[in-house]
PDB file of N, CA and C in Angstrom:
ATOM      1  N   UNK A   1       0.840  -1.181   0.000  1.00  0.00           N
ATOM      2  CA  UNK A   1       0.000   0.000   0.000  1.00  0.00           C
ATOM      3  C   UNK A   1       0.887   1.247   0.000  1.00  0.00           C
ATOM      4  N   UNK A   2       0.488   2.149  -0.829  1.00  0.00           N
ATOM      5  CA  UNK A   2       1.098   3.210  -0.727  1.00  0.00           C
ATOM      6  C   UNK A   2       0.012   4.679  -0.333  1.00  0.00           C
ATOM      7  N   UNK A   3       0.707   5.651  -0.051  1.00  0.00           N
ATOM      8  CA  UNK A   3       0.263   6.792   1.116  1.00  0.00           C
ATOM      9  C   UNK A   3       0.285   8.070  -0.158  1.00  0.00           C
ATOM     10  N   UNK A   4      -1.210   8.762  -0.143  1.00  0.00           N
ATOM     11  CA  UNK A   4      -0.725  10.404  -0.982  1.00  0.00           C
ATOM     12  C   UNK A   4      -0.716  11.168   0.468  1.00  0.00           C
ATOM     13  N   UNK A   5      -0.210  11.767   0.295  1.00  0.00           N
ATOM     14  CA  UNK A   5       0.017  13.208   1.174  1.00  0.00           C
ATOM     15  C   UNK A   5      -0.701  14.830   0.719  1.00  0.00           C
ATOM     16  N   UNK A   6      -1.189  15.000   1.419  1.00  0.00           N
ATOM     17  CA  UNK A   6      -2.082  16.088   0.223  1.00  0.00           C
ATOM     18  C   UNK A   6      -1.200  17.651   1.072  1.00  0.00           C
ATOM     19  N   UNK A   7      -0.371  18.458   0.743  1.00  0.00           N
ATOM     20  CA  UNK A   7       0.503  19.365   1.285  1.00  0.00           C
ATOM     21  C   UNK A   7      -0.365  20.927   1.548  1.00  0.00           C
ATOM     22  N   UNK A   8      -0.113  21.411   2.863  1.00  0.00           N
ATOM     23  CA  UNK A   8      -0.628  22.921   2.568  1.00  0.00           C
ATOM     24  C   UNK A   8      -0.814  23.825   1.252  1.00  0.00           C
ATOM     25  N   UNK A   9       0.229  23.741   1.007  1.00  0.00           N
ATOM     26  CA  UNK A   9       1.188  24.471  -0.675  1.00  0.00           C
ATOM     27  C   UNK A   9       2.471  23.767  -1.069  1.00  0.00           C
ATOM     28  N   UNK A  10       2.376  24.243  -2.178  1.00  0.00           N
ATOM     29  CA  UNK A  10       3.681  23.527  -2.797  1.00  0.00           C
ATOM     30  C   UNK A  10       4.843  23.357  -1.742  1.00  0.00           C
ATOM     31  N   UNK A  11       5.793  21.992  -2.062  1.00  0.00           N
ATOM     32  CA  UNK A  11       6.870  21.705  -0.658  1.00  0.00           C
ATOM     33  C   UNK A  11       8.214  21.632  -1.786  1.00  0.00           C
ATOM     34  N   UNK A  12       9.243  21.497  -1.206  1.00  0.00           N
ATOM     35  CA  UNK A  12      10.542  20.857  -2.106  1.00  0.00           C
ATOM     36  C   UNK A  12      10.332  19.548  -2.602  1.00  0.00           C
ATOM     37  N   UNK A  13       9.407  18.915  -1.750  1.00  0.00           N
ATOM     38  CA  UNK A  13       9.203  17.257  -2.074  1.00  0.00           C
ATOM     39  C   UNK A  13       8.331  17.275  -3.513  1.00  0.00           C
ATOM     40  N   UNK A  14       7.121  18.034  -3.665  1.00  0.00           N
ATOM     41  CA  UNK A  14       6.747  17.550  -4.727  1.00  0.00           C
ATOM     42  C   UNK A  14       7.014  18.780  -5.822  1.00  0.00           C
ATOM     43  N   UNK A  15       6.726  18.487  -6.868  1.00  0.00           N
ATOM     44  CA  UNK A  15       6.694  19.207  -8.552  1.00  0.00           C
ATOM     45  C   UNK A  15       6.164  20.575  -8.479  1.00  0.00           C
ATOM     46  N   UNK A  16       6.954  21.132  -8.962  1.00  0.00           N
ATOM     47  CA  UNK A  16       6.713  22.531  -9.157  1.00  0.00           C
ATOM     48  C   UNK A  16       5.688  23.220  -8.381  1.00  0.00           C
ATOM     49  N   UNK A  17       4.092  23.023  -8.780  1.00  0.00           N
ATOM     50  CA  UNK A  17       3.077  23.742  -7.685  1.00  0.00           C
ATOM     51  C   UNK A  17       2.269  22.803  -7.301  1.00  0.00           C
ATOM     52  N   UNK A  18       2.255  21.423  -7.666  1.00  0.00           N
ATOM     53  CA  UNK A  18       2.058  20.493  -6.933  1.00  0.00           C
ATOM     54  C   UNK A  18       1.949  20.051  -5.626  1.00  0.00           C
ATOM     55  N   UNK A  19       1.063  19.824  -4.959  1.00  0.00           N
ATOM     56  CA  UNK A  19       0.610  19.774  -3.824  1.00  0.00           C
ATOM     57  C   UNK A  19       0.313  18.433  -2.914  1.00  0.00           C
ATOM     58  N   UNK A  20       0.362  17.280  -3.968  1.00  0.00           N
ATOM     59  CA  UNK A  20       0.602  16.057  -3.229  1.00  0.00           C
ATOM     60  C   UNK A  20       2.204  15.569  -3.900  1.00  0.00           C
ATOM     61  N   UNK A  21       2.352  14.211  -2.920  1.00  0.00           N
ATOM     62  CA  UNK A  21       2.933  13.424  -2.926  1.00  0.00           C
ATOM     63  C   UNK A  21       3.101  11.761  -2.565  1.00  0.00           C
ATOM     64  N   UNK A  22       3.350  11.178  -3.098  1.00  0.00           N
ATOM     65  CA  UNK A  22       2.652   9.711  -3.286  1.00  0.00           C
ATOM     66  C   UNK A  22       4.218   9.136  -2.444  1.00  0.00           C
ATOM     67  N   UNK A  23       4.212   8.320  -1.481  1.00  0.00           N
ATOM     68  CA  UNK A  23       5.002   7.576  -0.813  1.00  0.00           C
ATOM     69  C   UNK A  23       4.385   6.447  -0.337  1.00  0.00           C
ATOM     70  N   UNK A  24       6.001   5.324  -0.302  1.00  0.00           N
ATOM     71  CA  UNK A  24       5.720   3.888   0.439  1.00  0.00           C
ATOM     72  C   UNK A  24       5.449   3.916   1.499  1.00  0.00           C
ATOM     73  N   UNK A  25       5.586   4.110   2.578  1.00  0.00           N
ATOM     74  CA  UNK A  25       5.152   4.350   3.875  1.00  0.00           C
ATOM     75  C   UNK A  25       4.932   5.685   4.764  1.00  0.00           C
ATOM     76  N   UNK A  26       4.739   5.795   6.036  1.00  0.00           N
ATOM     77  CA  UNK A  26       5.267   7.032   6.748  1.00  0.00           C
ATOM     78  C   UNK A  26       4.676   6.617   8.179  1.00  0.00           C
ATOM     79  N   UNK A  27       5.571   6.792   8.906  1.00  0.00           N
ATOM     80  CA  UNK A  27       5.473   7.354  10.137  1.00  0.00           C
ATOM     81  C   UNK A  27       5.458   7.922  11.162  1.00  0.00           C
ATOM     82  N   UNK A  28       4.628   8.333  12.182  1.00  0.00           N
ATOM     83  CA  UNK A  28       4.233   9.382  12.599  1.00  0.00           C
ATOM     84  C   UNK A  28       4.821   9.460  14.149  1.00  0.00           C
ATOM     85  N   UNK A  29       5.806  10.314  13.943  1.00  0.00           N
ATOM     86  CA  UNK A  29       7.104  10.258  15.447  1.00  0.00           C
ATOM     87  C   UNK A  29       7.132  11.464  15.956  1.00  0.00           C
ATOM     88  N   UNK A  30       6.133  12.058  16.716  1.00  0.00           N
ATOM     89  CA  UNK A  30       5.147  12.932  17.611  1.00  0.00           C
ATOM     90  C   UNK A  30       4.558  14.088  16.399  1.00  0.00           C
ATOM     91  N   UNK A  31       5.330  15.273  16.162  1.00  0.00           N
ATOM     92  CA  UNK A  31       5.381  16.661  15.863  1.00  0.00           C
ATOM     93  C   UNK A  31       5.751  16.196  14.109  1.00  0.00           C
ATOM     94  N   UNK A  32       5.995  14.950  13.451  1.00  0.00           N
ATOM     95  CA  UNK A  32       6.900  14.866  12.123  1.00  0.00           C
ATOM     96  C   UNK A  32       6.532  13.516  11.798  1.00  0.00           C
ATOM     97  N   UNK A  33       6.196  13.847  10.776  1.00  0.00           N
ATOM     98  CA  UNK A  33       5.986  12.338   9.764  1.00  0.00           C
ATOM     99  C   UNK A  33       7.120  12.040   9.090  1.00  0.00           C
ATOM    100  N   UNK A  34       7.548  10.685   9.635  1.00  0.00           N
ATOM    101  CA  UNK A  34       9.154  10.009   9.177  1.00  0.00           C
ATOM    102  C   UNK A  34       8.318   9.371   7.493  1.00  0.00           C
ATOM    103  N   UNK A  35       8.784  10.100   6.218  1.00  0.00           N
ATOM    104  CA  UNK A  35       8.393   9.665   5.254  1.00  0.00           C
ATOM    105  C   UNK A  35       9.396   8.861   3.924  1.00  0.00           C
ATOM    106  N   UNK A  36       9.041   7.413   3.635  1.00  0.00           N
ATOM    107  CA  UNK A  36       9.276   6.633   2.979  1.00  0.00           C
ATOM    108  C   UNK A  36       9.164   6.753   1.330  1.00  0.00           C
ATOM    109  N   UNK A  37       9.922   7.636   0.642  1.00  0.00           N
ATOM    110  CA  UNK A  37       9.677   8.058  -0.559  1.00  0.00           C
ATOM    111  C   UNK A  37       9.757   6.638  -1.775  1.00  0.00           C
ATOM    112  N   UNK A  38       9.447   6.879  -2.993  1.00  0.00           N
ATOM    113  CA  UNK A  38       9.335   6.016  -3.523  1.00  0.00           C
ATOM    114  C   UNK A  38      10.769   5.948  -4.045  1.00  0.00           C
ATOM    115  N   UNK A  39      11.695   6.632  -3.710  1.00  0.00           N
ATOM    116  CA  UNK A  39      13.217   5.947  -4.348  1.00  0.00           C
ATOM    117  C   UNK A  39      13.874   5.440  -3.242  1.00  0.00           C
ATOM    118  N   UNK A  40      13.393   5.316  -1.842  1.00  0.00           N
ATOM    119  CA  UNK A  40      13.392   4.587  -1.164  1.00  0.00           C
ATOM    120  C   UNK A  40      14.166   5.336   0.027  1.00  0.00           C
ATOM    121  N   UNK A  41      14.787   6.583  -0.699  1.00  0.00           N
ATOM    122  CA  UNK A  41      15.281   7.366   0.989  1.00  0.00           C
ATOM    123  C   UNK A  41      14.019   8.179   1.991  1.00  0.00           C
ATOM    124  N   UNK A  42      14.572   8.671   3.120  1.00  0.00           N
ATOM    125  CA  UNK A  42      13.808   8.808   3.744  1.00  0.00           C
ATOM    126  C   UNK A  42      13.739  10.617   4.170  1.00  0.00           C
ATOM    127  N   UNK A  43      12.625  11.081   4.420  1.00  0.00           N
ATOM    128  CA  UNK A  43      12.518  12.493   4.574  1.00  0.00           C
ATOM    129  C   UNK A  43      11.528  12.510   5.780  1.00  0.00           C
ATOM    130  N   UNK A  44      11.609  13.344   6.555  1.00  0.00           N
ATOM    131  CA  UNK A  44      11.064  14.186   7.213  1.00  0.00           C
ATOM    132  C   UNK A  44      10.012  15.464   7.079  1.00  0.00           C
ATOM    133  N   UNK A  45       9.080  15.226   8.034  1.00  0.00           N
ATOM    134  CA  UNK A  45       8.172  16.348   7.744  1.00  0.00           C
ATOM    135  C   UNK A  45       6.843  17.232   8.671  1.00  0.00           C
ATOM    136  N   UNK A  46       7.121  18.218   8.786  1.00  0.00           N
ATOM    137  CA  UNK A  46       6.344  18.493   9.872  1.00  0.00           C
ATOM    138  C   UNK A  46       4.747  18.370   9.869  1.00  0.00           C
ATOM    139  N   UNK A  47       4.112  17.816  10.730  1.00  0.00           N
ATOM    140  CA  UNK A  47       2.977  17.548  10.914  1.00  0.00           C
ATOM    141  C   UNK A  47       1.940  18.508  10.140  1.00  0.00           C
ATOM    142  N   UNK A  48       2.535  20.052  10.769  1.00  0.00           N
ATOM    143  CA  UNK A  48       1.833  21.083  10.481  1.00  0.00           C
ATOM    144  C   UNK A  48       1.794  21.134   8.883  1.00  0.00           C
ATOM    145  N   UNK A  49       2.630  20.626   7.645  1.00  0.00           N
ATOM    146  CA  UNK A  49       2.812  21.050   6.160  1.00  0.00           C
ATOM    147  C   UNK A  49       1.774  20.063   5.783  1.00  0.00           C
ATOM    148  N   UNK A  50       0.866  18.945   6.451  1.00  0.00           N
ATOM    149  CA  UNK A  50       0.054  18.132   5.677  1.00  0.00           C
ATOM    150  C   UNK A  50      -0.899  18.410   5.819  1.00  0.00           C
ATOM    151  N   UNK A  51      -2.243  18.646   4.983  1.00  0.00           N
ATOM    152  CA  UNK A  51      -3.397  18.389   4.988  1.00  0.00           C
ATOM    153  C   UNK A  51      -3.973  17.303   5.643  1.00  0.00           C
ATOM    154  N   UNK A  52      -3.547  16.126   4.545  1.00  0.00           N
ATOM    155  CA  UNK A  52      -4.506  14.707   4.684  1.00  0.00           C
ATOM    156  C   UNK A  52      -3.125  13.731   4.100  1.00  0.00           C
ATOM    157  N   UNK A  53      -3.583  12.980   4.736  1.00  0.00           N
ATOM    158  CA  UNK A  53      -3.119  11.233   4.297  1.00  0.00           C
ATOM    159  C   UNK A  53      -3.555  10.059   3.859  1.00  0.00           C
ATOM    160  N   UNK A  54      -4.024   9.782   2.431  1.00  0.00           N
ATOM    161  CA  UNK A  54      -4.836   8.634   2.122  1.00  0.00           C
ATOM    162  C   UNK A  54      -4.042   7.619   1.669  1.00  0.00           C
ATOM    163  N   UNK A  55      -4.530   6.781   1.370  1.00  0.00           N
ATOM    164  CA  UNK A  55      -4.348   5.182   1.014  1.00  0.00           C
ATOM    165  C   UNK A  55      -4.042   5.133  -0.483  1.00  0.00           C
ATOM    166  N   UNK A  56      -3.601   5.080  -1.043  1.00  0.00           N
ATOM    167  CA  UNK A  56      -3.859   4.852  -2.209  1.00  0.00           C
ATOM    168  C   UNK A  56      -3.220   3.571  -3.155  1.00  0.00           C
ATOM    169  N   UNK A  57      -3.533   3.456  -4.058  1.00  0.00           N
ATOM    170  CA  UNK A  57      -3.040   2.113  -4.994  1.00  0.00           C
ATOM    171  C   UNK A  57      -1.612   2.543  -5.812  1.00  0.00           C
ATOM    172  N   UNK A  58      -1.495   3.713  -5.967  1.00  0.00           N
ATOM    173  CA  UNK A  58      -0.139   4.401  -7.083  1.00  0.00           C
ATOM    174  C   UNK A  58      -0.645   5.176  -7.983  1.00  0.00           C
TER     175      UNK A  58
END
């Protein structure tokens, strides 16, 4: 299963004014979502920059 991330506003993580981002996992380590990108390194992110977190297929 993979995770969209739906972002306040555009981030460094996703495309130009793009506002989601599609990752393998993430977890949630108080104040920051430890996030599992799809090239497989890992990023960080503050709670406060996400909207929503769904499920998705890819």
């Amino acid at each position: 299963m993979m995770y969209q991330l739906q972002f306040e506003s555009s981030h460094h993580l996703t495309e130009g004014d793009d506002h989601t981002l599609v990752v393998d996992e993430y977890e949630d380590v108080g104040s920051m979502y430890m996030l599992v990108l799809q090239d497989g390194s890992r990023q960080s992110v503050g709670k406060q920059l996400i909207e929503s977190i769904e499920e998705t297929s890819g």
